[in-house]
Protein backbone atom coordinates (compact mmCIF):
# COMPACT_ATOMS: atom_id res chain seq x y z
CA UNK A 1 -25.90 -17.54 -16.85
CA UNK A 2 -23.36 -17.93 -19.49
CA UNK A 3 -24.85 -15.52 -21.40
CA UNK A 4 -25.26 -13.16 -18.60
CA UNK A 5 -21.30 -13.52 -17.82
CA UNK A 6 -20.32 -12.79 -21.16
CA UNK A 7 -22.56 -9.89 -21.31
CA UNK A 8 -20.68 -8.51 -18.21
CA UNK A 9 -17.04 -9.29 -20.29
CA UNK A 10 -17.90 -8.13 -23.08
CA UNK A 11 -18.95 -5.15 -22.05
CA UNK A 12 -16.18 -4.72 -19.13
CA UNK A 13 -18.52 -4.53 -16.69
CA UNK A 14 -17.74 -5.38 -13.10
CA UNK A 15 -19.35 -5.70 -9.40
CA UNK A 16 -19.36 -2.35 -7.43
CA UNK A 17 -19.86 -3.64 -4.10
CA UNK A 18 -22.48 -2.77 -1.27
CA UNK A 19 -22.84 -0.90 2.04
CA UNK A 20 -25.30 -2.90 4.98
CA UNK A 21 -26.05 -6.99 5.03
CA UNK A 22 -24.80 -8.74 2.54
CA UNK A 23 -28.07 -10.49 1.22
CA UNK A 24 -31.08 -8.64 -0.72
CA UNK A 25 -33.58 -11.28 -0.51
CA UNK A 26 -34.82 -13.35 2.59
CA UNK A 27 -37.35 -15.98 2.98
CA UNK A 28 -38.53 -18.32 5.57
CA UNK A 29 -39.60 -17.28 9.38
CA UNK A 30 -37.78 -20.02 11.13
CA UNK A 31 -33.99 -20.91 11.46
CA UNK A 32 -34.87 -24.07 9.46
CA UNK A 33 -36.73 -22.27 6.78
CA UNK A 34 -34.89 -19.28 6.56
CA UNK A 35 -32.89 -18.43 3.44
CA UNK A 36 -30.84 -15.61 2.39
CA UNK A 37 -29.42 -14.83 -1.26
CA UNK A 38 -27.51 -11.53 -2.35
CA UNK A 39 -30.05 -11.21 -5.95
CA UNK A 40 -29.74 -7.88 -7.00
CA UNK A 41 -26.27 -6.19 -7.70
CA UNK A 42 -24.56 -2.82 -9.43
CA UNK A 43 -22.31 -3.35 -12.26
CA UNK A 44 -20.50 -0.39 -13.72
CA UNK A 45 -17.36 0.17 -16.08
CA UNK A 46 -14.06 2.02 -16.03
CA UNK A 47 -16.03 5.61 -17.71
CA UNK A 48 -18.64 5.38 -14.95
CA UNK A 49 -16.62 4.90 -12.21
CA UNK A 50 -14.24 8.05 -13.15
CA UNK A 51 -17.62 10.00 -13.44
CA UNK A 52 -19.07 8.89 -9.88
CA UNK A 53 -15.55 7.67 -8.54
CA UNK A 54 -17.19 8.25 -4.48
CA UNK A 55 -20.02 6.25 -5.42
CA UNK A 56 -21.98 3.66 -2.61
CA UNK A 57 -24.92 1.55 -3.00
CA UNK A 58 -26.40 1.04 0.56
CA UNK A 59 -28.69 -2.71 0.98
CA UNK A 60 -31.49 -0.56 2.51
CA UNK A 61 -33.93 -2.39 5.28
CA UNK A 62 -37.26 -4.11 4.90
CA UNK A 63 -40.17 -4.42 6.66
CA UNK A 64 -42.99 -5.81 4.53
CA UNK A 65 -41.53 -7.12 1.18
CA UNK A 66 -38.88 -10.30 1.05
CA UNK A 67 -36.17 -8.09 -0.98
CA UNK A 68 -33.89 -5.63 0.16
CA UNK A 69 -34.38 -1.67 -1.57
CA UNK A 70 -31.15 -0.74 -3.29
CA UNK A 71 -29.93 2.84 -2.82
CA UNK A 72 -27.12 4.49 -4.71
CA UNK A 73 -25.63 7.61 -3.83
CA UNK A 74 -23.03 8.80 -6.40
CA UNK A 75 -21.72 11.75 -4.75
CA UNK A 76 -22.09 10.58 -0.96
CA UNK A 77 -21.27 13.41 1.23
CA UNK A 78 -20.42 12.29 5.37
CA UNK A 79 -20.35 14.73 7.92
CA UNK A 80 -16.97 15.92 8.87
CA UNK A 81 -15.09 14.69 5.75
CA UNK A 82 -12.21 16.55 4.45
CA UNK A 83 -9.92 15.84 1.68
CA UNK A 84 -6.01 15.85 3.23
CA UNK A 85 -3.73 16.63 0.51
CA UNK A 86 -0.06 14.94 0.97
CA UNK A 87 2.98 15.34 -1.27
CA UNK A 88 4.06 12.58 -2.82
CA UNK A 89 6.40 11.90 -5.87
CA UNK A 90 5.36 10.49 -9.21
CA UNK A 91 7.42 8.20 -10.94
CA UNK A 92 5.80 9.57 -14.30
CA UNK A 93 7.78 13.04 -13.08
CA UNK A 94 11.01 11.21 -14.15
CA UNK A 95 10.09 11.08 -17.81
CA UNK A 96 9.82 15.01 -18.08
CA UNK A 97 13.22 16.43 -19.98
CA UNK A 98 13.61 19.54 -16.89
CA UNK A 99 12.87 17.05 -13.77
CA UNK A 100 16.92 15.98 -13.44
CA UNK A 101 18.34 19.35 -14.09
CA UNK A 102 15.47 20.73 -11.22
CA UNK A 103 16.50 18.16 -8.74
CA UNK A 104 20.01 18.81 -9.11
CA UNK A 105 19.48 22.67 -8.57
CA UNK A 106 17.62 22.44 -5.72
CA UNK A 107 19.92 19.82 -4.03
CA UNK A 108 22.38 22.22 -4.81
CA UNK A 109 21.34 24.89 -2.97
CA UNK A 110 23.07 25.74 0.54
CA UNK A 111 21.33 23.92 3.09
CA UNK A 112 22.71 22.71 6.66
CA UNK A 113 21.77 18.99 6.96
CA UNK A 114 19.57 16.09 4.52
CA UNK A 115 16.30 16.81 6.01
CA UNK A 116 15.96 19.98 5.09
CA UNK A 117 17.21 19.35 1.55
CA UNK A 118 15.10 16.61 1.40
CA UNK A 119 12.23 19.02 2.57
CA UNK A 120 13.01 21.70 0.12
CA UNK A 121 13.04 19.20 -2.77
CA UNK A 122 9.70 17.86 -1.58
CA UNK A 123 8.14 21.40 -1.62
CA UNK A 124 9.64 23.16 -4.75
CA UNK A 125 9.07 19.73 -6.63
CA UNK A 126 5.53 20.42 -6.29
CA UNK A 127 5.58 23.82 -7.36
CA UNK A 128 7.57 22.74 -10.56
CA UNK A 129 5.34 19.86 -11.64
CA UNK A 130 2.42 22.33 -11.17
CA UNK A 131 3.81 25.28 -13.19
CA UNK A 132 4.90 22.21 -15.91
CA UNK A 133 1.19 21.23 -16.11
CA UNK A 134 0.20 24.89 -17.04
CA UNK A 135 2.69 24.93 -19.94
CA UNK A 136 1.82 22.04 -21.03
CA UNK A 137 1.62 22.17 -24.90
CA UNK A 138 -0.60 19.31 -26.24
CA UNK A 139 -2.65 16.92 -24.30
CA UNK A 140 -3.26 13.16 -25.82
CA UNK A 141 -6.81 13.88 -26.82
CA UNK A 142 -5.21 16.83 -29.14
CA UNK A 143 -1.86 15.03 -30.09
CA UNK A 144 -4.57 12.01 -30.96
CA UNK A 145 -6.16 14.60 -33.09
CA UNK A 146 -3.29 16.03 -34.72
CA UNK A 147 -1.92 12.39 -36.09
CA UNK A 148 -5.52 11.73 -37.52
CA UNK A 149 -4.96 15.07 -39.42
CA UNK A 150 -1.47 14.19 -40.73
CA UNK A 151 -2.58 10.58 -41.35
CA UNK A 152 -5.17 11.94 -44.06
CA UNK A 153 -2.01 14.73 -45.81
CA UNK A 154 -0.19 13.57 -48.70
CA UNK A 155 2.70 11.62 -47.36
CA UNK A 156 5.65 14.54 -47.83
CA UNK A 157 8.72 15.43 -46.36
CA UNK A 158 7.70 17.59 -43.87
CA UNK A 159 4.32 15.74 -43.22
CA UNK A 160 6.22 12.40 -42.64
CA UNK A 161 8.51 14.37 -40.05
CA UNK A 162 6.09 16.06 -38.61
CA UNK A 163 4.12 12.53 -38.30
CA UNK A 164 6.76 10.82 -36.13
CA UNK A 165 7.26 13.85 -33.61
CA UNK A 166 3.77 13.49 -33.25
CA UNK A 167 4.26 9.86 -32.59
CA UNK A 168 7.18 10.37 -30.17
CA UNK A 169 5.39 12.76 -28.16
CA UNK A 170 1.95 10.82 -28.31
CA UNK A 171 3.96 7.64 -26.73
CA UNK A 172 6.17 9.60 -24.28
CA UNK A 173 2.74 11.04 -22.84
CA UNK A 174 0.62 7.51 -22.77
CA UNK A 175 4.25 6.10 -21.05
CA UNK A 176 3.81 8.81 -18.49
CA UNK A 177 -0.22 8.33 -17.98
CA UNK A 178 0.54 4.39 -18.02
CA UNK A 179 3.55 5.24 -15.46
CA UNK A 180 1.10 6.99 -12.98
CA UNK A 181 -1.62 4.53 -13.16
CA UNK A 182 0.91 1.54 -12.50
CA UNK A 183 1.93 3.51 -9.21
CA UNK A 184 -1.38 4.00 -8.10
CA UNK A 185 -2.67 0.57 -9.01
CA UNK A 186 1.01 -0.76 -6.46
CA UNK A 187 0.25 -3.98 -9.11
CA UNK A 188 4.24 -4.67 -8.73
CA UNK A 189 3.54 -8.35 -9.75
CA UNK A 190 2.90 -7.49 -13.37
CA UNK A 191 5.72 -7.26 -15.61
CA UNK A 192 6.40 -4.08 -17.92
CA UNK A 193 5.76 -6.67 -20.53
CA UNK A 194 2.35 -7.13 -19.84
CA UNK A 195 1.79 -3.28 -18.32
CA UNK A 196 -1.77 -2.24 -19.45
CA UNK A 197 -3.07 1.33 -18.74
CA UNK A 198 -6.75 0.56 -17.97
CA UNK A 199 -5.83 -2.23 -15.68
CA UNK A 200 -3.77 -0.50 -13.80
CA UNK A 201 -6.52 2.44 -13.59
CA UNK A 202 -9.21 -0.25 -12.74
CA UNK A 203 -7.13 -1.46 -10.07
CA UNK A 204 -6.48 1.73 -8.50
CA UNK A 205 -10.24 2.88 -8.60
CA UNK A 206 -11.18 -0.09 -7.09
CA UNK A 207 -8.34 -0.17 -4.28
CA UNK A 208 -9.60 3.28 -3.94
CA UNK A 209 -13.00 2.25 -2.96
CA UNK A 210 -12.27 -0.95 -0.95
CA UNK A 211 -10.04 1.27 1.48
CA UNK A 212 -12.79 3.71 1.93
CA UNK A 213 -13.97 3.42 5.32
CA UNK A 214 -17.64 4.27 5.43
CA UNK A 215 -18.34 3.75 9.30
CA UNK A 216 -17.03 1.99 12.39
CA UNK A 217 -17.96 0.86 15.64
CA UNK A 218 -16.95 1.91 18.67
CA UNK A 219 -16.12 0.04 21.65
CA UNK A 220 -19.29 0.44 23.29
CA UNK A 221 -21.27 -0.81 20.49
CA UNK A 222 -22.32 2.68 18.69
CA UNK A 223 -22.23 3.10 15.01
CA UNK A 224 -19.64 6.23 13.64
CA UNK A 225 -20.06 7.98 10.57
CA UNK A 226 -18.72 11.22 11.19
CA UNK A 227 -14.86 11.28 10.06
CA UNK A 228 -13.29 13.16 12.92
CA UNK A 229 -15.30 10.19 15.50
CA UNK A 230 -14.15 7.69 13.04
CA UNK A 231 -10.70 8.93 13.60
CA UNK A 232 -11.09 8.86 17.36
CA UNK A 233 -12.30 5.31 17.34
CA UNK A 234 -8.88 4.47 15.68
CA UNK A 235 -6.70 6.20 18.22
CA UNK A 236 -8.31 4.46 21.09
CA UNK A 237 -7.69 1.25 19.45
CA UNK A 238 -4.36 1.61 18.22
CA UNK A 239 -3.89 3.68 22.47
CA UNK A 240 -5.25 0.21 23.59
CA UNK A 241 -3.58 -2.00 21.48
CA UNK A 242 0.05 -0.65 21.88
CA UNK A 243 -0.52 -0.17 25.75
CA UNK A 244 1.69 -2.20 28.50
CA UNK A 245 -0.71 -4.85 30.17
CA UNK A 246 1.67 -5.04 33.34
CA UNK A 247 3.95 -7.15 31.73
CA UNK A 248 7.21 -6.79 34.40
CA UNK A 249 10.80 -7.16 33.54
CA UNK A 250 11.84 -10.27 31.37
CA UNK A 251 15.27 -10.43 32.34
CA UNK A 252 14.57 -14.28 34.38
CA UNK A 253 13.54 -15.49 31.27
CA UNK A 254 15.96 -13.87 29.10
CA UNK A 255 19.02 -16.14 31.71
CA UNK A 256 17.24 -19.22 30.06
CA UNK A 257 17.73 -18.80 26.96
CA UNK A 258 21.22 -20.10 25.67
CA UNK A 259 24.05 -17.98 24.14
CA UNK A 260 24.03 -18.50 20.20
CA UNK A 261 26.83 -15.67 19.31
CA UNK A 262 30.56 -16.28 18.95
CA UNK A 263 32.44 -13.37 19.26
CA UNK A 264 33.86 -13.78 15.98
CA UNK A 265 29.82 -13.12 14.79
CA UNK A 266 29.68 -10.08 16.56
CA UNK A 267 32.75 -8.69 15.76
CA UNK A 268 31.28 -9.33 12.31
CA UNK A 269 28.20 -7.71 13.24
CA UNK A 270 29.95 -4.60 15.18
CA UNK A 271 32.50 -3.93 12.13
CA UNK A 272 32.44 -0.62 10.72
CA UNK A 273 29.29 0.70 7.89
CA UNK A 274 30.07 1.78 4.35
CA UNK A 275 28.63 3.72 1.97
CA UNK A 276 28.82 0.42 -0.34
CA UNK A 277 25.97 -1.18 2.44
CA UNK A 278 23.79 1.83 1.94
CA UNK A 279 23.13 1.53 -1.69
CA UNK A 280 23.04 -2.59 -1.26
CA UNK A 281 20.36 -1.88 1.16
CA UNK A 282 18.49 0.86 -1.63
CA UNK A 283 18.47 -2.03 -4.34
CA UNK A 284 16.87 -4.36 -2.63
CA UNK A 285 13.82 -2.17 -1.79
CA UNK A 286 11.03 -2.13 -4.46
CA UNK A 287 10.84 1.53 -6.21
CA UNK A 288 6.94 2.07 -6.37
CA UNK A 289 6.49 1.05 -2.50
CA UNK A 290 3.77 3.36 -1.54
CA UNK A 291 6.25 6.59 0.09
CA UNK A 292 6.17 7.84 3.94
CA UNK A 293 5.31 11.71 5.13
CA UNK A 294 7.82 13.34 2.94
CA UNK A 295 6.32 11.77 -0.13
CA UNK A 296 9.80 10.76 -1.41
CA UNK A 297 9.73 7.24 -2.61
CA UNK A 298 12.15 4.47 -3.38
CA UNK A 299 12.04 5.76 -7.07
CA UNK A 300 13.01 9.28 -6.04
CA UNK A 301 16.50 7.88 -4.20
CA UNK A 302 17.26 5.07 -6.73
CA UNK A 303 16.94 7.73 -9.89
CA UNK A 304 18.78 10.43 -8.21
CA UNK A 305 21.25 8.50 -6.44
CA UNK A 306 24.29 10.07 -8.38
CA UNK A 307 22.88 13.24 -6.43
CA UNK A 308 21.69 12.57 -3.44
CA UNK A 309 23.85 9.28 -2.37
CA UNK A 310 26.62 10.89 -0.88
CA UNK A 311 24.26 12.87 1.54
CA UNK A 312 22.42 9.70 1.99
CA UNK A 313 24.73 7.84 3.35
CA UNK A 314 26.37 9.81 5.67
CA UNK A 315 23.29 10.69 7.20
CA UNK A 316 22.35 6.93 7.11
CA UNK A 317 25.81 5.69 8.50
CA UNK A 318 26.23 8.74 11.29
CA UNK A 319 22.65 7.37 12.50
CA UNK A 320 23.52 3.57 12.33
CA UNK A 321 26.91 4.72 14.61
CA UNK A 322 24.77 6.63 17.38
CA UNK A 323 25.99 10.23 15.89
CA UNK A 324 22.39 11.53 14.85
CA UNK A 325 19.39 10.74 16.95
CA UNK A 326 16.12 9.33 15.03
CA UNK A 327 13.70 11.53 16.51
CA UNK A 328 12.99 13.84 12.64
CA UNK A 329 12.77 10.51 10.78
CA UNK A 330 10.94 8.40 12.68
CA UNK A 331 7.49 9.69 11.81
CA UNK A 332 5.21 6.54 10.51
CA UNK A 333 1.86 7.34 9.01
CA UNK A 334 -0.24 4.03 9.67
CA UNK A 335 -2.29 2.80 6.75
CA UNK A 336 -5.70 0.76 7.19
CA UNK A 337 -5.85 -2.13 4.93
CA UNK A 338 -9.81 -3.92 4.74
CA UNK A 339 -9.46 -7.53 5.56
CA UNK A 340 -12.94 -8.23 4.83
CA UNK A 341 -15.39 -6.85 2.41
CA UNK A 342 -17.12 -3.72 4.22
CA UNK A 343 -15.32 -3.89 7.61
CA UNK A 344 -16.88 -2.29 10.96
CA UNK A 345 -14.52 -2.61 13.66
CA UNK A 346 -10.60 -1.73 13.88
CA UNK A 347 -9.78 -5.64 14.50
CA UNK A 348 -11.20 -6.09 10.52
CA UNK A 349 -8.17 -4.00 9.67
CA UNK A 350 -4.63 -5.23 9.06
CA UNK A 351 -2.43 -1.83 9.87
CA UNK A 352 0.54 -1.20 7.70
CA UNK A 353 3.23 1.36 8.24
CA UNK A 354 5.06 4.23 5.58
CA UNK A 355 7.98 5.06 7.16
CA UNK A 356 9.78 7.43 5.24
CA UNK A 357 12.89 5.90 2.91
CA UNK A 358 15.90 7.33 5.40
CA UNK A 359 14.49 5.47 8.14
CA UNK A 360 13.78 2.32 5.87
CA UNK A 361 17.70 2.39 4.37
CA UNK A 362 18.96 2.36 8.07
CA UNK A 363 16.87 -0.78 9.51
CA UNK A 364 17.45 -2.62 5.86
CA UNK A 365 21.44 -2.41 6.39
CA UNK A 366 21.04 -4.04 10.20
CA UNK A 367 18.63 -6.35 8.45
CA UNK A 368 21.43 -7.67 5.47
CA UNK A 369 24.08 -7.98 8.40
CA UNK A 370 21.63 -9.95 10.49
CA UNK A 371 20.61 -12.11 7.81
CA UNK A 372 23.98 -14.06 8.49
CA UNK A 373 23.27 -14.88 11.87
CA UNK A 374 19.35 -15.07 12.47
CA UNK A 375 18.60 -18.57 11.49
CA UNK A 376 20.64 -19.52 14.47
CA UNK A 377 18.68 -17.12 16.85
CA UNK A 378 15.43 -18.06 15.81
CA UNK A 379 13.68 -21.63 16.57
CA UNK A 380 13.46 -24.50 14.63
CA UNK A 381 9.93 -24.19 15.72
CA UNK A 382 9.17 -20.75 14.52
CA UNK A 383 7.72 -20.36 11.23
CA UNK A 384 8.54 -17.20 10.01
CA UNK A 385 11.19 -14.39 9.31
CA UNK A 386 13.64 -16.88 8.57
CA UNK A 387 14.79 -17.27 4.70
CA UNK A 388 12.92 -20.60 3.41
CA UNK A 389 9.96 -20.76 6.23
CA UNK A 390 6.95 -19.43 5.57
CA UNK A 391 4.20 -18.04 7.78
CA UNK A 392 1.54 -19.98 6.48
CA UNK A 393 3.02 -23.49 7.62
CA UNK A 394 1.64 -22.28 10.67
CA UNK A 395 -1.61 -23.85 9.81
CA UNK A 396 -0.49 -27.10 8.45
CA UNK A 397 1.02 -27.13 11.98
CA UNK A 398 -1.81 -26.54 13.92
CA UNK A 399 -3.38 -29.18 11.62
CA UNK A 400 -1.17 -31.73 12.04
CA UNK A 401 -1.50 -31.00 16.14
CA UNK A 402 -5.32 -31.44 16.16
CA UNK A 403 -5.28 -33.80 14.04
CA UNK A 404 -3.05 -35.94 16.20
CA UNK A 405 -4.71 -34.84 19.52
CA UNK A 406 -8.08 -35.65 18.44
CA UNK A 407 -6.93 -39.41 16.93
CA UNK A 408 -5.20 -40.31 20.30
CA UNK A 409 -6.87 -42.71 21.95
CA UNK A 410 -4.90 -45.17 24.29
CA UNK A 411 -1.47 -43.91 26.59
CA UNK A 412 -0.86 -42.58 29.97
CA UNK A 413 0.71 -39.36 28.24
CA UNK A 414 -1.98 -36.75 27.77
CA UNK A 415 -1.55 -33.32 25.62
CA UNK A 416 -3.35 -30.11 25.28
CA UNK A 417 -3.80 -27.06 22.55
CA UNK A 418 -3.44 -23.56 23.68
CA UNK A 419 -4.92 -20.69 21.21
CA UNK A 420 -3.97 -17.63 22.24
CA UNK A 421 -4.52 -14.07 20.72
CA UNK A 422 -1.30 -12.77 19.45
CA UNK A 423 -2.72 -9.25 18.17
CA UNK A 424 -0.61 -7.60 20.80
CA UNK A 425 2.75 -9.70 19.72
């Protein structure tokens, strides 16, 4: 086995994951006897997977042999599957020479409020990075080339110079294919240090096909493959999910809950909002956050803040006083993320939101302000969204509880432990 693992690192080889039961080989008739190993496994490395980068391997049935058949389908095709294209900003856009000067033209241009500047940049951005692309001089593969050629020259003058454009322009294009593949990997733990171009592209293929969903089921048991069914089974969950169950007005058991608010707090919290909060709010966001619809991201507003900031915050501070209603920015495109290998059903999904940077600025600048005040609002008791408490210590809790409840023996004072399901909280 030690051989086999170093086999696999040596030759950067790593597990492709499976479609169907998790096991390939079974034994035993009984529930005593029975016994069920996953044997048999793909391995693949990074060239393979950009060759067959929709790839599954299926754990196929059996009916007269103890191991599973393996079946792998490198170009799978479902029914109904279509490839939506969105717009979305690369942060390896801000290390071409004309982006800056294109930005500030088009930002420039007459336009009657920030959406529709914000739109126009989003659109003609596109157009500019795809026209760039075409006149594109040298690729690496050819600038690669062209140093191997000078390398072998006589080292004159002119060679030598010619040798370190070469080398400027080779890095500046590996920066911007490392700068791309660092966005799509959303690895924001790893320092620039440490950045590494084929882990970031190994982490992106792979995040690529552990949020591929395959096939669901519905609520009355029936397996969906085809993608526009898939996408109905989501809506009735998520219809379900954020429907009323009856619950009737809350306002008895708001009167119990004590006043925590001086009025020197909420004049505090009720005092005017400056462009100064805007920007505070912008910093502490992380710039390669995956974007919302527009397909501007945190980078976009944080590079081109000399440009756009004014705008910004106006917009952002006429909103936060009641002047501009939320209605065009509040458009939030709901992300699945798998919470267990090869997930079925919705509840095996943990749904994240992209809500578009505008809308994000405005509830980070009520956030900062709250900050001051929350701990007294919330609990002792509750465990998170308080600075210092974590989530987690929710299960040392509940250990601590049971643990106690089940070790009580003698006393007139009795306890009990109430679970309840919290998906709808």
């Amino acid at each position: 086995m030690d051989q086999l693992c170093s086999v696999l690192e040596d030759c950067a080889l790593d597990d492709i994951g499976f479609n169907g039961p998790w096991f390939t080989w079974e034994k035993g008739q009984s529930q005593a006897s029975n016994m069920r190993v996953r044997l048999d496994r793909g391995v693949a490395n990074n060239e393979w997977w950009n060759l067959f980068p929709d790839f599954n391997l299926y754990h196929l049935p059996h009916s007269f042999s103890d191991q599973r058949p393996l079946l792998l389908h490198t170009n799978p095709r479902r029914q109904g599957e279509s490839r939506v294209w969105h717009f979305r900003f690369e942060a390896s856009w801000l290390l071409e020479n004309s982006c800056k000067s294109t930005v500030h033209e088009l930002w420039q241009l007459p336009g009657e409020n920030l959406l529709e500047k914000l739109c126009r940049v989003s659109s003609r951005l596109d157009a500019w990075f795809r026209k760039l692309k075409k006149e594109k001089k040298f690729t690496v593969a050819e600038l690669n080339q062209k140093l191997e050629r000078l390398n072998e020259l006589d080292p004159s003058d002119d060679v030598l110079g010619d040798l370190i454009e070469t080398k400027l322009a080779l890095n500046l294009e590996l920066d911007k294919n490392e700068l791309y593949w660092e966005q799509q990997a959303r690895s924001n733990w790893l320092r620039h240090g440490d950045r590494n171009t084929t882990y970031f592209h190994r982490i992106a293929t792979q995040r690529k096909k552990k949020n591929r969903v395959s096939k669901l089921i519905s609520s009355d048991n029936l397996e969906v493959t085809n993608e526009e069914k898939m996408g109905e089974v989501a809506r009735d969950y998520f219809v379900s999910l954020f429907s009323s169950n009856g619950v009737e007005n809350c306002e008895r058991i708001l009167n119990g809950i004590e006043q925590c608010i001086s009025d020197d707090m909420n004049a505090s919290l009720e005092r005017e909002f400056t462009r100064e909060e805007v920007y505070a709010a912008l910093l502490t966001m992380s710039p390669l956050k995956a974007a919302g619809e527009d397909g501007l991201g945190v980078i976009f507003y944080k590079h081109f803040w000399h440009i756009v900031g004014d705008d910004v915050s106006s917009f952002c501070i006429s909103a936060l006083n009641g002047d501009f209603p939320l209605d065009n920015i509040n458009h939030t495109r709901i992300v699945l993320i798998p919470k267990v290998t090869d997930p079925t059903s919705m509840s095996q999904f943990r749904p994240i939101s992209l809500c578009n940077v505008i809308y994000k600025l405005i509830s980070k600048v009520l956030v900062i302000r709250f900050q001051a005040v929350l701990p007294l609002c919330i609990d002792e008791a509750q465990s998170a969204f308080v600075l210092g408490r974590l989530i987690t210590n929710n299960i040392l809790a509940a250990f601590e509880i049971l643990h106690s409840l089940r070790n009580k023996r003698q006393g007139r004072k009795s306890f009990f432990a109430l679970k309840l399901d919290m998906s709808k909280a």
